[in-house]
PDB file of N, CA and C in Angstrom:
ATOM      1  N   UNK A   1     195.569 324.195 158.953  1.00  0.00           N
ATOM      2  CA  UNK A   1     196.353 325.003 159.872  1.00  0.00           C
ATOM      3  C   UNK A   1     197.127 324.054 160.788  1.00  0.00           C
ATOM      4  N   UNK A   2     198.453 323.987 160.834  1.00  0.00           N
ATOM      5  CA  UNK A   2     199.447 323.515 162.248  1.00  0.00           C
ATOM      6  C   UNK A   2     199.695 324.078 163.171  1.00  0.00           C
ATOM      7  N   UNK A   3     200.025 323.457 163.996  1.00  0.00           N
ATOM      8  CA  UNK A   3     200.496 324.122 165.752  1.00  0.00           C
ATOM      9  C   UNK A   3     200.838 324.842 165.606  1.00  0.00           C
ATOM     10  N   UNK A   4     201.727 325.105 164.586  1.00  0.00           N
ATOM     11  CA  UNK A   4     203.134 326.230 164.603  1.00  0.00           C
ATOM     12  C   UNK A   4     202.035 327.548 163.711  1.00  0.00           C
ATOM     13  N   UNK A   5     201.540 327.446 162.375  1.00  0.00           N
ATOM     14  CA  UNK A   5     200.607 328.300 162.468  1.00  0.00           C
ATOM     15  C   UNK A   5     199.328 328.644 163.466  1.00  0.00           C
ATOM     16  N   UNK A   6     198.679 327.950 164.508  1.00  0.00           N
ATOM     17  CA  UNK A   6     198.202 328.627 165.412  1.00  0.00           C
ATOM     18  C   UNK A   6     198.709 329.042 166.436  1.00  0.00           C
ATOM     19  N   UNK A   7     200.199 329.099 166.731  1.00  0.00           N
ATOM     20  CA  UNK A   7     200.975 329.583 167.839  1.00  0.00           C
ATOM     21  C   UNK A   7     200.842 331.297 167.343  1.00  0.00           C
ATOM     22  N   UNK A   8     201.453 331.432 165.984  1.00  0.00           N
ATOM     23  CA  UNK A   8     201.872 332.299 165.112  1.00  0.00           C
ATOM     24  C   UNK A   8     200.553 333.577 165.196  1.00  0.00           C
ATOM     25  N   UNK A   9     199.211 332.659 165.157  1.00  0.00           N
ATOM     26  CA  UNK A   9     198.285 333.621 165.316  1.00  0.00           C
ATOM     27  C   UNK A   9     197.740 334.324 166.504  1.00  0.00           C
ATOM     28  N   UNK A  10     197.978 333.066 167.609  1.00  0.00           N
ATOM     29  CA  UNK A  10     197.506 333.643 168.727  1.00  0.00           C
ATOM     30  C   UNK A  10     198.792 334.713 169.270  1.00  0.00           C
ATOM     31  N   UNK A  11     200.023 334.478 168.594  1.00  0.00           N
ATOM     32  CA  UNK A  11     201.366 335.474 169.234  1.00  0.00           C
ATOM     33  C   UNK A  11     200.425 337.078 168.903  1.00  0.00           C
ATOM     34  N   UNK A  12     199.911 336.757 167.085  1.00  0.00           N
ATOM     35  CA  UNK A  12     199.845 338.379 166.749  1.00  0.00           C
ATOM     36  C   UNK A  12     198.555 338.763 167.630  1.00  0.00           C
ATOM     37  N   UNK A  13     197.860 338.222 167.389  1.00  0.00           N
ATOM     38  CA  UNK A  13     196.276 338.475 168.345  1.00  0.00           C
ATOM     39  C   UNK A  13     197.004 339.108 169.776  1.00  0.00           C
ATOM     40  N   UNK A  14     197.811 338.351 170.154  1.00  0.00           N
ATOM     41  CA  UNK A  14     198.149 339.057 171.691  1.00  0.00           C
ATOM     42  C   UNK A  14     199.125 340.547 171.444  1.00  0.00           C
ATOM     43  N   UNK A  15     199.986 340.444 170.493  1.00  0.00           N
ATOM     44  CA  UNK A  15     200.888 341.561 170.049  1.00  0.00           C
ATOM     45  C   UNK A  15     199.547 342.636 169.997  1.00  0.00           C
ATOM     46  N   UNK A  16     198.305 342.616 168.965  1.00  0.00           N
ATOM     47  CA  UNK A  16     197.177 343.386 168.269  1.00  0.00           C
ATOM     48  C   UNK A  16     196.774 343.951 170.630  1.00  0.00           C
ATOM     49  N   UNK A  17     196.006 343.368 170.642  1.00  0.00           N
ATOM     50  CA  UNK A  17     195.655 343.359 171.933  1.00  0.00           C
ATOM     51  C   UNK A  17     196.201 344.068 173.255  1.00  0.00           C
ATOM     52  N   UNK A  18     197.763 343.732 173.265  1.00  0.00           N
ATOM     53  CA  UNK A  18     198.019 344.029 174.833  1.00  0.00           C
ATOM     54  C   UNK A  18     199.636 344.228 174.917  1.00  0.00           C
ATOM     55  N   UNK A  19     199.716 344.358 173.438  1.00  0.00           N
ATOM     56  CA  UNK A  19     201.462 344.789 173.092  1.00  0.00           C
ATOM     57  C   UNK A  19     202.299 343.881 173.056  1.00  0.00           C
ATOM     58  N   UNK A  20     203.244 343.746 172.505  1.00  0.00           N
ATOM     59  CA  UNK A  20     204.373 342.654 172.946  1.00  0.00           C
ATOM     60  C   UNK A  20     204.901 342.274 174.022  1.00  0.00           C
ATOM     61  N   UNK A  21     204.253 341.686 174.937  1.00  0.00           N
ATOM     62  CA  UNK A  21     204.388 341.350 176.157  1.00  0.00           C
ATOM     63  C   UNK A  21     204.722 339.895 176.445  1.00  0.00           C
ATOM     64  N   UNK A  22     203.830 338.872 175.546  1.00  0.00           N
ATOM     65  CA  UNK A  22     204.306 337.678 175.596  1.00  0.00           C
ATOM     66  C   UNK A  22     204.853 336.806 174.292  1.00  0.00           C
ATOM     67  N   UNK A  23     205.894 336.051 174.393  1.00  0.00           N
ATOM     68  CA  UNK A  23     206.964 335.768 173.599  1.00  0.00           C
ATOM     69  C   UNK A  23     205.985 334.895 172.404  1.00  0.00           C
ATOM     70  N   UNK A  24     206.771 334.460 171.646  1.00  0.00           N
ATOM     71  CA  UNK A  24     205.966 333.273 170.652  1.00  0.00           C
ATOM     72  C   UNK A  24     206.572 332.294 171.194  1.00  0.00           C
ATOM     73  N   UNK A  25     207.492 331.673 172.390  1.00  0.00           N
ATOM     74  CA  UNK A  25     207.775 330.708 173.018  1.00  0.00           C
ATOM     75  C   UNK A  25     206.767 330.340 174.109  1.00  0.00           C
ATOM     76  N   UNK A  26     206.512 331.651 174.760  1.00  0.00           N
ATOM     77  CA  UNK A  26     205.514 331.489 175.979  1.00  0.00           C
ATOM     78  C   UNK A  26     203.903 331.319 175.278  1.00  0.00           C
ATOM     79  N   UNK A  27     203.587 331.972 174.131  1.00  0.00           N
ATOM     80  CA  UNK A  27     202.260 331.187 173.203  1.00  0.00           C
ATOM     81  C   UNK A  27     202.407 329.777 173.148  1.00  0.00           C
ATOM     82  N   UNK A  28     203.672 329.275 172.434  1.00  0.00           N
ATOM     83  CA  UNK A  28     203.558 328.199 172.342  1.00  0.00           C
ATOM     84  C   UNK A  28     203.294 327.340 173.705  1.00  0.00           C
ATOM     85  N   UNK A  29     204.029 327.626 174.193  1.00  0.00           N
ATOM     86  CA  UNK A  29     203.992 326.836 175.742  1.00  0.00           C
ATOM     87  C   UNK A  29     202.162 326.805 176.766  1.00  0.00           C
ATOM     88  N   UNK A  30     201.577 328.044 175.961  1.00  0.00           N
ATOM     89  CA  UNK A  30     199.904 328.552 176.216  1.00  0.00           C
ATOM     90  C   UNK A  30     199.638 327.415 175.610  1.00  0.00           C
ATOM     91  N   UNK A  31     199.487 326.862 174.318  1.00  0.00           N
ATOM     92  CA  UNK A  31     198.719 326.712 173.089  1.00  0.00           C
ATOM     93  C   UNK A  31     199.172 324.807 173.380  1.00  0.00           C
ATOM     94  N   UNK A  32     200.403 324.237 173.689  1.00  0.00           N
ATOM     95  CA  UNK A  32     200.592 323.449 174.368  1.00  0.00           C
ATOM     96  C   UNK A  32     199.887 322.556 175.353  1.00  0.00           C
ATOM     97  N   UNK A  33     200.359 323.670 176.620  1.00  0.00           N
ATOM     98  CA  UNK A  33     198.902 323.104 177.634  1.00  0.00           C
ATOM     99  C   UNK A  33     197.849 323.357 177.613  1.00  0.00           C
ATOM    100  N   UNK A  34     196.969 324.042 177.051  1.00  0.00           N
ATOM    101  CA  UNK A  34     195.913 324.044 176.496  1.00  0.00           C
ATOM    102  C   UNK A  34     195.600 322.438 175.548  1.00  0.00           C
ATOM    103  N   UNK A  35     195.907 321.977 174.897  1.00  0.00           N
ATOM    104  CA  UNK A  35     196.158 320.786 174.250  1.00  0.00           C
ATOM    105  C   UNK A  35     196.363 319.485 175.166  1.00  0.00           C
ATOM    106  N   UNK A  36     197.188 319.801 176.004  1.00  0.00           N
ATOM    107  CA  UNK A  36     197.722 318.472 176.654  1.00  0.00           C
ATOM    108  C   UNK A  36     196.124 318.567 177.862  1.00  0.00           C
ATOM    109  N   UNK A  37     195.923 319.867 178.013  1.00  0.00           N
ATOM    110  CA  UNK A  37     194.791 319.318 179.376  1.00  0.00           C
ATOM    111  C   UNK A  37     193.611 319.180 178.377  1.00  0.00           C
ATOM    112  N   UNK A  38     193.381 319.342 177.234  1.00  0.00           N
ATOM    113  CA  UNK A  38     192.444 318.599 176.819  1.00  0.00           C
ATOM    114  C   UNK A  38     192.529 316.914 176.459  1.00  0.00           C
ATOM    115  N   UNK A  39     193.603 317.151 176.360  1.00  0.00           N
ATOM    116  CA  UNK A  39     194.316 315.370 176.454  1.00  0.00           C
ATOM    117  C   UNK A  39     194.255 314.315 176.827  1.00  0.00           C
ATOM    118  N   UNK A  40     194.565 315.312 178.312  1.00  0.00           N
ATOM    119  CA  UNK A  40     194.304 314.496 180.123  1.00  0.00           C
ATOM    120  C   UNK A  40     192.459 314.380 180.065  1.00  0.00           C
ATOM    121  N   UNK A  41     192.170 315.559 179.472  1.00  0.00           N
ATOM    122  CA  UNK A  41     190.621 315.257 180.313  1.00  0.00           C
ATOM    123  C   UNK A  41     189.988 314.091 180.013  1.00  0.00           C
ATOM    124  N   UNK A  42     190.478 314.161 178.451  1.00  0.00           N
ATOM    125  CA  UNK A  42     189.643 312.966 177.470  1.00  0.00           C
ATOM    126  C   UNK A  42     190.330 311.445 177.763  1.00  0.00           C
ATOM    127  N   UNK A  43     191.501 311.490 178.296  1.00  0.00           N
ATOM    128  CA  UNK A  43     192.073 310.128 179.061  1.00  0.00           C
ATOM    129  C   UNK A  43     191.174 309.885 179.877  1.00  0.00           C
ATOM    130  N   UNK A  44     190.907 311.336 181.129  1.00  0.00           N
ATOM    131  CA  UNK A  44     190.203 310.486 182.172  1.00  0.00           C
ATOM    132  C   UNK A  44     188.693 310.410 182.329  1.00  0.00           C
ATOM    133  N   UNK A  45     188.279 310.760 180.743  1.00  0.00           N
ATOM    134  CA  UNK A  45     187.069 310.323 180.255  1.00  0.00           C
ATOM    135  C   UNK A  45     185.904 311.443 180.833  1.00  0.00           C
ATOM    136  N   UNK A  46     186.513 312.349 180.379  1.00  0.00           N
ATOM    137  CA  UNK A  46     185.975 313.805 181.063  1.00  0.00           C
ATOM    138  C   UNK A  46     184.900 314.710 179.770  1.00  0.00           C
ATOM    139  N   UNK A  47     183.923 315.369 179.941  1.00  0.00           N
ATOM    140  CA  UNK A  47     184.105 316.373 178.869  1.00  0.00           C
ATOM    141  C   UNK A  47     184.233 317.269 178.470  1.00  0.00           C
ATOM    142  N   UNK A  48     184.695 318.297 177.853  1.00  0.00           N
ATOM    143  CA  UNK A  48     185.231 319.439 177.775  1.00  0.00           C
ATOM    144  C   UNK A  48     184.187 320.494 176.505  1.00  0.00           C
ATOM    145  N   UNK A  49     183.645 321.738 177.896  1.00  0.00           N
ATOM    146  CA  UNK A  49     182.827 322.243 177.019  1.00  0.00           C
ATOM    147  C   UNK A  49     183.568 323.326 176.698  1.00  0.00           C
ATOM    148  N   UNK A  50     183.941 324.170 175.556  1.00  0.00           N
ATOM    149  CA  UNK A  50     184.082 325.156 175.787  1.00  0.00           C
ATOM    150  C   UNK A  50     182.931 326.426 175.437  1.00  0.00           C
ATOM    151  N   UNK A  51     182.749 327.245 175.612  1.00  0.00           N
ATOM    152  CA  UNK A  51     181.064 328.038 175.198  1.00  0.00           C
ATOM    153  C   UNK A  51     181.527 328.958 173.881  1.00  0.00           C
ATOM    154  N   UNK A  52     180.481 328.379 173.053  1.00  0.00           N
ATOM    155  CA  UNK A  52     180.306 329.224 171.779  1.00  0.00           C
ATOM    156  C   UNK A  52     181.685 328.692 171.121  1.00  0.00           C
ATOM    157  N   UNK A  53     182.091 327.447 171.519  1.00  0.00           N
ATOM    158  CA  UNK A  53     182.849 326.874 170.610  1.00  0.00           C
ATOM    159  C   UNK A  53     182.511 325.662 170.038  1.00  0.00           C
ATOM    160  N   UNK A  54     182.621 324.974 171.269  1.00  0.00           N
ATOM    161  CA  UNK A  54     181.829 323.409 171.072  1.00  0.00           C
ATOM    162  C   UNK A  54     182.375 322.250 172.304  1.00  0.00           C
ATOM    163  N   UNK A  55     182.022 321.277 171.991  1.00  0.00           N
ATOM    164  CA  UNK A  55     182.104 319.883 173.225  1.00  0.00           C
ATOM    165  C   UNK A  55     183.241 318.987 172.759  1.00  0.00           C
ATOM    166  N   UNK A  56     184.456 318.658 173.392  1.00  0.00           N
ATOM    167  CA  UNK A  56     184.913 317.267 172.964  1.00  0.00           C
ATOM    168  C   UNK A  56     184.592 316.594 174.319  1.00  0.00           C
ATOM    169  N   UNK A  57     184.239 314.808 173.826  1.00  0.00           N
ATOM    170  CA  UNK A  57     183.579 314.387 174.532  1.00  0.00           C
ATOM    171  C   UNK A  57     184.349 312.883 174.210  1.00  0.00           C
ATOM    172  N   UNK A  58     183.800 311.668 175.498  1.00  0.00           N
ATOM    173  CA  UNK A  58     184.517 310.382 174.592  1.00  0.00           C
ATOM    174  C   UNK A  58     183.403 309.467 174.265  1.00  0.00           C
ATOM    175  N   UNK A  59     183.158 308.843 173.293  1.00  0.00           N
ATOM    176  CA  UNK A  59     181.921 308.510 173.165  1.00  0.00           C
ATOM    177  C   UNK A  59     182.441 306.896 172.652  1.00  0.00           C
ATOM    178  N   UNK A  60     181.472 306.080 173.299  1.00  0.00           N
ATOM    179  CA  UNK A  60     182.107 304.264 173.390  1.00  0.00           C
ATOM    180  C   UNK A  60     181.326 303.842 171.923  1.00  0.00           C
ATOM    181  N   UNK A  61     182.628 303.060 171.316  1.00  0.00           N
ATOM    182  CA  UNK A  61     181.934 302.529 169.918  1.00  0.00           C
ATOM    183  C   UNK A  61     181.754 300.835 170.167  1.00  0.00           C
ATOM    184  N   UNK A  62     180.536 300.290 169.840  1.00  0.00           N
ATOM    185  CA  UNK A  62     180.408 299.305 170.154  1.00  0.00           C
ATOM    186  C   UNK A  62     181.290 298.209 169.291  1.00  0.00           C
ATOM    187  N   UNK A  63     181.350 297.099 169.746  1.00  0.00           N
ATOM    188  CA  UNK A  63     182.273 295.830 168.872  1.00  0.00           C
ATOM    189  C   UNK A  63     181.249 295.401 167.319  1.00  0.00           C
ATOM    190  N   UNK A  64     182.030 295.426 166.384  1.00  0.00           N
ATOM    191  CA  UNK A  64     181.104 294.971 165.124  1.00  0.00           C
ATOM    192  C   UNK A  64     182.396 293.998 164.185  1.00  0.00           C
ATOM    193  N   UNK A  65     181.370 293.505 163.193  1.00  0.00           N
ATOM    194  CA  UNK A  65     182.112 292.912 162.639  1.00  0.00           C
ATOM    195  C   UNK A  65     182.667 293.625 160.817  1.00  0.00           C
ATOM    196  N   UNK A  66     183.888 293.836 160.482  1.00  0.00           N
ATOM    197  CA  UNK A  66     184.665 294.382 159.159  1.00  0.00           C
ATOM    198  C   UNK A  66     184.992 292.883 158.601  1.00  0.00           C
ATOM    199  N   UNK A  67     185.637 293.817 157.694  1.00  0.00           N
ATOM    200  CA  UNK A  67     186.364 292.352 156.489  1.00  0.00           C
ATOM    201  C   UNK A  67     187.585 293.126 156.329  1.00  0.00           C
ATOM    202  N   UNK A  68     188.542 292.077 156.265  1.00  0.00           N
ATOM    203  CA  UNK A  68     189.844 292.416 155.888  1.00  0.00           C
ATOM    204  C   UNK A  68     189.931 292.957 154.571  1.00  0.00           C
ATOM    205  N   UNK A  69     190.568 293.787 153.884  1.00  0.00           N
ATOM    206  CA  UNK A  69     190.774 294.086 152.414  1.00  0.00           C
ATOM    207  C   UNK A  69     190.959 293.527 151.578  1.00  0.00           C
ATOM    208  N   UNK A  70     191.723 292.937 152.519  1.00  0.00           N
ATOM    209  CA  UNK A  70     192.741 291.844 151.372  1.00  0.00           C
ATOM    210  C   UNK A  70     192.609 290.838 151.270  1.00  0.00           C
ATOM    211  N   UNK A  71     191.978 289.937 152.066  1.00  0.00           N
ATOM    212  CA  UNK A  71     191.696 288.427 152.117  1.00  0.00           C
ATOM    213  C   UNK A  71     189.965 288.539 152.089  1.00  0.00           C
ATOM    214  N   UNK A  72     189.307 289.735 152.374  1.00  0.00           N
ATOM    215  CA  UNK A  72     188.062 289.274 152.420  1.00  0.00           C
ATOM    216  C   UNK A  72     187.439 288.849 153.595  1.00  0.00           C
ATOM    217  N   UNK A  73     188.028 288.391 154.428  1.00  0.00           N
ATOM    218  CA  UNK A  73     187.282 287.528 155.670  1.00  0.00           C
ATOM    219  C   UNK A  73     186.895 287.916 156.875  1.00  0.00           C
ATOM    220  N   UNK A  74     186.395 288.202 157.414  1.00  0.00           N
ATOM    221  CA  UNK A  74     185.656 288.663 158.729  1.00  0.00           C
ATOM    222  C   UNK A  74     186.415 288.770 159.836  1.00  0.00           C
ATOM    223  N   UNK A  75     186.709 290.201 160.305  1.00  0.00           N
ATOM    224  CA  UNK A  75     187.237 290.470 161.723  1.00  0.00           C
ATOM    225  C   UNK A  75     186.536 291.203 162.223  1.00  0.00           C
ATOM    226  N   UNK A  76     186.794 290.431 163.808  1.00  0.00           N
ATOM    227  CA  UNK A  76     185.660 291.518 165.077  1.00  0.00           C
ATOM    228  C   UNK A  76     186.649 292.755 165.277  1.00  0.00           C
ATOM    229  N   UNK A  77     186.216 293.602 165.128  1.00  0.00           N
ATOM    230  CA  UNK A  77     186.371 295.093 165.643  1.00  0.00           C
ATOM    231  C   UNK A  77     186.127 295.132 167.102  1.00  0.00           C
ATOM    232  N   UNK A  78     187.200 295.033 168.291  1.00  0.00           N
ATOM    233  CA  UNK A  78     186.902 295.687 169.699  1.00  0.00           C
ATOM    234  C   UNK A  78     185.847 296.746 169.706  1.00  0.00           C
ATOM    235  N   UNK A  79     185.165 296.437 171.464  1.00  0.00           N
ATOM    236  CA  UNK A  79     184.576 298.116 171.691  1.00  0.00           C
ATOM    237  C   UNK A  79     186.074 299.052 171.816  1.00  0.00           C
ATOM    238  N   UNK A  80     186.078 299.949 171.268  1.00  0.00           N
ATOM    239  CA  UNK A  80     186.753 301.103 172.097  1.00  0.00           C
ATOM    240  C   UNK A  80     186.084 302.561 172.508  1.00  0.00           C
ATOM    241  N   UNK A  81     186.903 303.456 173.351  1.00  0.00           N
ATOM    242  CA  UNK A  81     186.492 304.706 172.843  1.00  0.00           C
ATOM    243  C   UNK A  81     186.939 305.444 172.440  1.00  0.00           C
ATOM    244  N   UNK A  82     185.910 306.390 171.876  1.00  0.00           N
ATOM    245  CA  UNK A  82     187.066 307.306 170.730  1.00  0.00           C
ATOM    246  C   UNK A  82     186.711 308.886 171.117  1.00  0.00           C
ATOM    247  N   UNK A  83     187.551 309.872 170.455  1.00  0.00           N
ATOM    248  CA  UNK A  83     187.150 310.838 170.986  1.00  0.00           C
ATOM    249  C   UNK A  83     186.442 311.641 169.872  1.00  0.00           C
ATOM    250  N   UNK A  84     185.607 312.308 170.455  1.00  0.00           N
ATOM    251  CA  UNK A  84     184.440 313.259 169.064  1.00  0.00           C
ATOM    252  C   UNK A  84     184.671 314.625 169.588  1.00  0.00           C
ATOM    253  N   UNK A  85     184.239 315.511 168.563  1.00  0.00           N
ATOM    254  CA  UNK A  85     184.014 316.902 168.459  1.00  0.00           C
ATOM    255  C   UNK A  85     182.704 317.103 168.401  1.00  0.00           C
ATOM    256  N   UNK A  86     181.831 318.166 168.737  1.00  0.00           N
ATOM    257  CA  UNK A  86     180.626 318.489 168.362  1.00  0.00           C
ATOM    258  C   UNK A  86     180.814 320.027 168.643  1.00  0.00           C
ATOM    259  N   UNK A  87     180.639 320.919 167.314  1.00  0.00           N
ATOM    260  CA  UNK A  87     180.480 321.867 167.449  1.00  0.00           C
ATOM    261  C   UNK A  87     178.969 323.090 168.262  1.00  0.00           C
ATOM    262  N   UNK A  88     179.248 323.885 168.527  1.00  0.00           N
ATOM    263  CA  UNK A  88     178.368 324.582 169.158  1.00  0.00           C
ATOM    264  C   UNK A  88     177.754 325.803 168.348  1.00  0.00           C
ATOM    265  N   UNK A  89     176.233 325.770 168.131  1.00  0.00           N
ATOM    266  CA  UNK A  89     175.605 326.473 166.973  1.00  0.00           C
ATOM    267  C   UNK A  89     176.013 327.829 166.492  1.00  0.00           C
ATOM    268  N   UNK A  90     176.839 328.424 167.551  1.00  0.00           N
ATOM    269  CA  UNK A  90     177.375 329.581 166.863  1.00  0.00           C
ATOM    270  C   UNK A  90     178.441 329.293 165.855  1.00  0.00           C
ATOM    271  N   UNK A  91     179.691 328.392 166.407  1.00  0.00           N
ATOM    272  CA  UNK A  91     180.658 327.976 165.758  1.00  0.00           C
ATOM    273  C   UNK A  91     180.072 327.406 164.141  1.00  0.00           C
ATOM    274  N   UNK A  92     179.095 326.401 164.199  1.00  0.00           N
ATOM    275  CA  UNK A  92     178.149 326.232 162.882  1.00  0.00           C
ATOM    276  C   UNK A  92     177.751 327.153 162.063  1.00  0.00           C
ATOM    277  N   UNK A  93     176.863 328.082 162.725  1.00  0.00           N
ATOM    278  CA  UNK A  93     176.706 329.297 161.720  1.00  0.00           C
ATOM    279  C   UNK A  93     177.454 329.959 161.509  1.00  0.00           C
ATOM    280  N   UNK A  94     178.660 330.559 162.221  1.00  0.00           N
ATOM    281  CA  UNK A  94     180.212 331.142 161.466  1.00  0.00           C
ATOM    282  C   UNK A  94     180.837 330.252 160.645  1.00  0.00           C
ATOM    283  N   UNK A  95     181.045 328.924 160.267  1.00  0.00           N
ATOM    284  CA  UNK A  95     181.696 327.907 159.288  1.00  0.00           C
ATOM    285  C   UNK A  95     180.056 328.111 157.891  1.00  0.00           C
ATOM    286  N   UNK A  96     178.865 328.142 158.323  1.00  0.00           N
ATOM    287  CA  UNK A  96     177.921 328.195 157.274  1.00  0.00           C
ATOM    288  C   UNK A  96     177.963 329.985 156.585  1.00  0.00           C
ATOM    289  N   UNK A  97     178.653 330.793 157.299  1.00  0.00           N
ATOM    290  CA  UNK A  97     178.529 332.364 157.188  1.00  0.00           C
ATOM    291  C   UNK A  97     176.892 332.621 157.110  1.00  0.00           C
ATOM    292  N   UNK A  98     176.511 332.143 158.408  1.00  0.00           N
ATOM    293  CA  UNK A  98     174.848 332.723 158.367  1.00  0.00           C
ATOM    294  C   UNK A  98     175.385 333.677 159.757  1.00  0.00           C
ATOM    295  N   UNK A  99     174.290 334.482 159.922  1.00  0.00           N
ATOM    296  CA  UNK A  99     174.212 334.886 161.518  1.00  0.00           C
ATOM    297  C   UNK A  99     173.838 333.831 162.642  1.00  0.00           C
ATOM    298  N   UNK A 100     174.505 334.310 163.575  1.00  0.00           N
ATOM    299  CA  UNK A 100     173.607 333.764 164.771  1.00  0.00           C
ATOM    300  C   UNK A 100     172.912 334.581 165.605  1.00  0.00           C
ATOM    301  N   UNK A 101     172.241 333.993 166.306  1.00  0.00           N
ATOM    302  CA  UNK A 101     171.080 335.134 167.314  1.00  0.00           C
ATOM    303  C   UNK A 101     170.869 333.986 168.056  1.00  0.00           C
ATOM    304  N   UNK A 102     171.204 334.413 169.569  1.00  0.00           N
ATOM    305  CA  UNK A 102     170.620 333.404 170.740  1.00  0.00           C
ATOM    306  C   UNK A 102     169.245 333.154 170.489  1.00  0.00           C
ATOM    307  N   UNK A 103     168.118 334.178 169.973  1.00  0.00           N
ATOM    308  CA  UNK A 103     166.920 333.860 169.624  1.00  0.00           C
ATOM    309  C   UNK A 103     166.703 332.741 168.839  1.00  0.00           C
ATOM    310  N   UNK A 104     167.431 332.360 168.076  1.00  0.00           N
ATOM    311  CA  UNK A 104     167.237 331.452 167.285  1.00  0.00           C
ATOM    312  C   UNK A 104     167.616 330.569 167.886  1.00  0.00           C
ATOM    313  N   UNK A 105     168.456 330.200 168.742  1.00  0.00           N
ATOM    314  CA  UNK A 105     168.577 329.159 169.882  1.00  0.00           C
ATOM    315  C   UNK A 105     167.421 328.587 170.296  1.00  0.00           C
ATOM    316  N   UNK A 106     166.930 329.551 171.136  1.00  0.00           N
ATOM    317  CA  UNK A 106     165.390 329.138 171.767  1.00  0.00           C
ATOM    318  C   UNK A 106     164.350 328.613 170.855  1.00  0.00           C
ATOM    319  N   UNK A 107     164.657 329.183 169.365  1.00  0.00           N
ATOM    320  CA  UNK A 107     163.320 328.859 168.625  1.00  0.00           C
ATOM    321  C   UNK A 107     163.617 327.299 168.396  1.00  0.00           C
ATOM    322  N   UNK A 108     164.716 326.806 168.273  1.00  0.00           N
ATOM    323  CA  UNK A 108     165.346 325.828 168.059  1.00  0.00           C
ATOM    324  C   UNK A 108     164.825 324.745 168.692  1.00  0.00           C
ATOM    325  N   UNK A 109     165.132 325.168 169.577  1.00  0.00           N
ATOM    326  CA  UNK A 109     164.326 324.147 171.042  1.00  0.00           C
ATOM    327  C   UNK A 109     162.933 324.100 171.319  1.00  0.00           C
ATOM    328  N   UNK A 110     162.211 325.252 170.903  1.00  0.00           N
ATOM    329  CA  UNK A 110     160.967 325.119 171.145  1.00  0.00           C
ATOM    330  C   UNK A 110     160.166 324.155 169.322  1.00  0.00           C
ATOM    331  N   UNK A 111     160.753 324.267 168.992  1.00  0.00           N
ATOM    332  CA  UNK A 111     160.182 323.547 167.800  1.00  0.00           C
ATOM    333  C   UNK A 111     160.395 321.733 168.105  1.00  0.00           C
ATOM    334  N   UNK A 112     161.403 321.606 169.002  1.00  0.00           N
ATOM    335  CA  UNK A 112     161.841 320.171 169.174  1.00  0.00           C
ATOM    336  C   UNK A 112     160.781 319.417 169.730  1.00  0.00           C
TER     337      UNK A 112
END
């Protein structure tokens, strides 16, 4: 899916919802900053939960050593950080098509 197809969906979702009220320019411009302030957050090393969706977060990769492809020979890899996704167990069990049940949350945890 691209920007331009999730602009497209969230336009009809709002058309379905609350009538044609807002443009597919003003979605886009939603769907935009929505994007860019997840952007900013993860610049300023923030994390961003959203609920019953999931976490982006920035998580520091330590310095190691690769090999070039092509010559074979050993380069250090910088630390950097990078940014991750971690989905949230509902979002999991809708991509697995199981149910979810907050109960099963708890059982989750109590088995840990």
């Amino acid at each position: 899916m691209t920007k331009a197809d999730l602009v497209e969906q969230v336009t009809a979702a709002m058309a379905r919802t609350s009538g044609p009220l807002i443009s597919k320019k003003d979605c886009a411009r939603v769907v935009d900053s929505f994007l860019d302030a997840i952007k900013h957050a993860l610049k300023e090393q923030h994390n961003i939960e959203v609920r019953g969706f999931g976490t982006f977060k920035i998580r520091r990769r330590k310095t190691r050593m690769a090999r070039n492809p092509r010559t074979g020979e050993p380069v250090e890899v910088a630390a950097r950080p990078v940014p991750v996704f971690k989905p949230s167990k509902e979002l999991r069990a809708l991509v697995a098509d199981e149910p979810f049940t907050a109960d099963s949350d708890d059982s989750d945890q109590a088995a840990s």
